[in-house]
C-alpha atoms as a PDB file:
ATOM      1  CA  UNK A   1      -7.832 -17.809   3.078  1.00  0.00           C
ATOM      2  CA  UNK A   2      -8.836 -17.138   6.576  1.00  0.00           C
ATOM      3  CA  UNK A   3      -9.439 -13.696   6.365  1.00  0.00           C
ATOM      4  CA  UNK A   4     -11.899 -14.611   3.860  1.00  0.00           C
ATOM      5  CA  UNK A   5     -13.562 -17.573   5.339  1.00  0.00           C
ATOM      6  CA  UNK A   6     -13.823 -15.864   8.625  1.00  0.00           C
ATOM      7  CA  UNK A   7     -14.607 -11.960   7.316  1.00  0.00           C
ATOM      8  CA  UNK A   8     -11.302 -10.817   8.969  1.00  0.00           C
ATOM      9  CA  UNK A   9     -12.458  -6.826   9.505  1.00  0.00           C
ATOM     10  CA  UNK A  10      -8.629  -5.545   9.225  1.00  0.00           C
ATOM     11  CA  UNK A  11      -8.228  -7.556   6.209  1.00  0.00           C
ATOM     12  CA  UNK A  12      -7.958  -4.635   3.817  1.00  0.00           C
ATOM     13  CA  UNK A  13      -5.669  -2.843   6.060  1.00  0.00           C
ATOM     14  CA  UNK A  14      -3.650  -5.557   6.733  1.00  0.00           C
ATOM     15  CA  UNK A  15      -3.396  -6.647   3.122  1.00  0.00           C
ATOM     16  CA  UNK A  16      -2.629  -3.129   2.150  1.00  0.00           C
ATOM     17  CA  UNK A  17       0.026  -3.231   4.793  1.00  0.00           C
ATOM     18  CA  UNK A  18       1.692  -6.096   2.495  1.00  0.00           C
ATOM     19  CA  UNK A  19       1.291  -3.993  -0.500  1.00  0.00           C
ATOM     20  CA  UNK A  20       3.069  -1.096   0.680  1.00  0.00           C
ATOM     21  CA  UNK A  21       5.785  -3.189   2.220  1.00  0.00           C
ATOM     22  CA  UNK A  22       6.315  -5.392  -1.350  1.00  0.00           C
ATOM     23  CA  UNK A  23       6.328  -2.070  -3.081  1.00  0.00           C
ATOM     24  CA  UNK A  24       9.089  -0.422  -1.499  1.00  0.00           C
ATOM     25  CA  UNK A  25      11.165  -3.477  -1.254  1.00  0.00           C
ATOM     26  CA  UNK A  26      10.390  -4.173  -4.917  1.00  0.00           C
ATOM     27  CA  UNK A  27      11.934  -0.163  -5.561  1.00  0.00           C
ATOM     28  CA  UNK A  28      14.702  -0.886  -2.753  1.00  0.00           C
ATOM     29  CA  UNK A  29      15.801  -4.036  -5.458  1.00  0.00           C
ATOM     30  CA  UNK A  30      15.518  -1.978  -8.697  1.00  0.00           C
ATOM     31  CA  UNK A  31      17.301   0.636  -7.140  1.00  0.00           C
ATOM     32  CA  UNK A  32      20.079  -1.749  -6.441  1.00  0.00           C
ATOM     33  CA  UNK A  33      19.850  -3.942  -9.564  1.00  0.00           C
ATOM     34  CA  UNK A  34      20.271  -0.428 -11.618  1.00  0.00           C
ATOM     35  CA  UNK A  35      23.459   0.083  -9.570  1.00  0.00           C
ATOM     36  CA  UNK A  36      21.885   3.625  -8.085  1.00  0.00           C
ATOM     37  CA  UNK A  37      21.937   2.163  -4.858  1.00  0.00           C
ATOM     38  CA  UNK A  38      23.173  -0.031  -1.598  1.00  0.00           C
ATOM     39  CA  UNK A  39      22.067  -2.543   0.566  1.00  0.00           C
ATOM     40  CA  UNK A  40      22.660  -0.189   3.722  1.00  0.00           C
ATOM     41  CA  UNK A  41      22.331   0.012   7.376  1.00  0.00           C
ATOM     42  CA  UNK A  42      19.407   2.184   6.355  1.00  0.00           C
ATOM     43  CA  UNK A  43      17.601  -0.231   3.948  1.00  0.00           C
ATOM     44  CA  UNK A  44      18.877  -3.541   6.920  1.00  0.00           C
ATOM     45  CA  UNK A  45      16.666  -0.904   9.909  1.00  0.00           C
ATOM     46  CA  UNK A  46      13.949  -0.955   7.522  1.00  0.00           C
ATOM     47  CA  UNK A  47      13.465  -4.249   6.822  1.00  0.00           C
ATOM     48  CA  UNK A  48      13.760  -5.556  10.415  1.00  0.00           C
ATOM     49  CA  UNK A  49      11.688  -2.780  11.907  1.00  0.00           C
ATOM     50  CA  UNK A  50       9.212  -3.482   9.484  1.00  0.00           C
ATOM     51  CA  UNK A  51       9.043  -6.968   9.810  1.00  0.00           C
ATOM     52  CA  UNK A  52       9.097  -6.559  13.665  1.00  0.00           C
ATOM     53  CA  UNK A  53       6.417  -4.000  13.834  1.00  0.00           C
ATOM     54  CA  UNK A  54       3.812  -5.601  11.518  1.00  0.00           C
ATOM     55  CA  UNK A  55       4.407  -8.890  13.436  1.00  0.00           C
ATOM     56  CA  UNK A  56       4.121  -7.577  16.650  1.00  0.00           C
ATOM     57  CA  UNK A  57       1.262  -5.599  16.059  1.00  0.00           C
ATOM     58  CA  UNK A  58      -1.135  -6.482  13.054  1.00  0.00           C
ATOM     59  CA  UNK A  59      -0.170 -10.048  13.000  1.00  0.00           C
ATOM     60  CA  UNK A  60      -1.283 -10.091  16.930  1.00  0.00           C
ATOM     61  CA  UNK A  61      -4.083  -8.553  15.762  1.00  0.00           C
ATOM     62  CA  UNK A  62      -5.505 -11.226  13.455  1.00  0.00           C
ATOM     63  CA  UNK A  63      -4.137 -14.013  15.860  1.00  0.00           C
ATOM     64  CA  UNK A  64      -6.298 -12.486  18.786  1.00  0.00           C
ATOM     65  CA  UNK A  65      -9.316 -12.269  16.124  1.00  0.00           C
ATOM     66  CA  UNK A  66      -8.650 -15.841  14.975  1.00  0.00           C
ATOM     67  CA  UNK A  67      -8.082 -17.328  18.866  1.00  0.00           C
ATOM     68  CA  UNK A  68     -11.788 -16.203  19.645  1.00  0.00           C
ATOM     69  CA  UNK A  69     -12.798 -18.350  16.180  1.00  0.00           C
ATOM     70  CA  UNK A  70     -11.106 -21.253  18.163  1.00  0.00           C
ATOM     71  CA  UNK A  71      -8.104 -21.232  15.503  1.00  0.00           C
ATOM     72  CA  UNK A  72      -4.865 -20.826  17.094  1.00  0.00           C
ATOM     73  CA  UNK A  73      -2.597 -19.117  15.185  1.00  0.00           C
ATOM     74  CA  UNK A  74       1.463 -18.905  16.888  1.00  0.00           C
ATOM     75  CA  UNK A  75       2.751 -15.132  15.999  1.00  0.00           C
ATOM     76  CA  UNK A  76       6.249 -14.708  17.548  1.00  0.00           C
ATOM     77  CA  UNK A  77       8.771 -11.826  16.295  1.00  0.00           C
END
């Protein structure tokens, strides 16, 4: 909503960011479901590096942009 109301210039990036990440989790689960794979220390790295990298990085990113709109917006990993 805010990237939107506020023309957020990452937005597509960022969004696509989500994409990528709900598409390979979405394989990761089919995978699994099918029985051709594992939750593993591999797929556990993943998720949490993930996760940590987008937040400390492209989530600062849009918190900084949104600060300077006078919205705060609390981003901790």
């Amino acid at each position: 909503k805010y990237f939107i109301q506020y023309d957020y210039p990452d937005r597509s990036a960022h969004l696509a960011e989500h994409q990528l990440f709900m598409e390979k989790v979405e394989n990761l689960k089919k995978a699994f479901v099918g029985g051709s794979a594992r939750v593993s220390i591999q797929t556990m790295v993943f998720l949490s590096e993930w996760l940590v990298e987008h937040i400390c990085t492209s989530d600062r990113k849009y918190a900084a942009f949104f600060a300077q709109k006078g919205i705060d917006a609390v981003i901790t990993p």
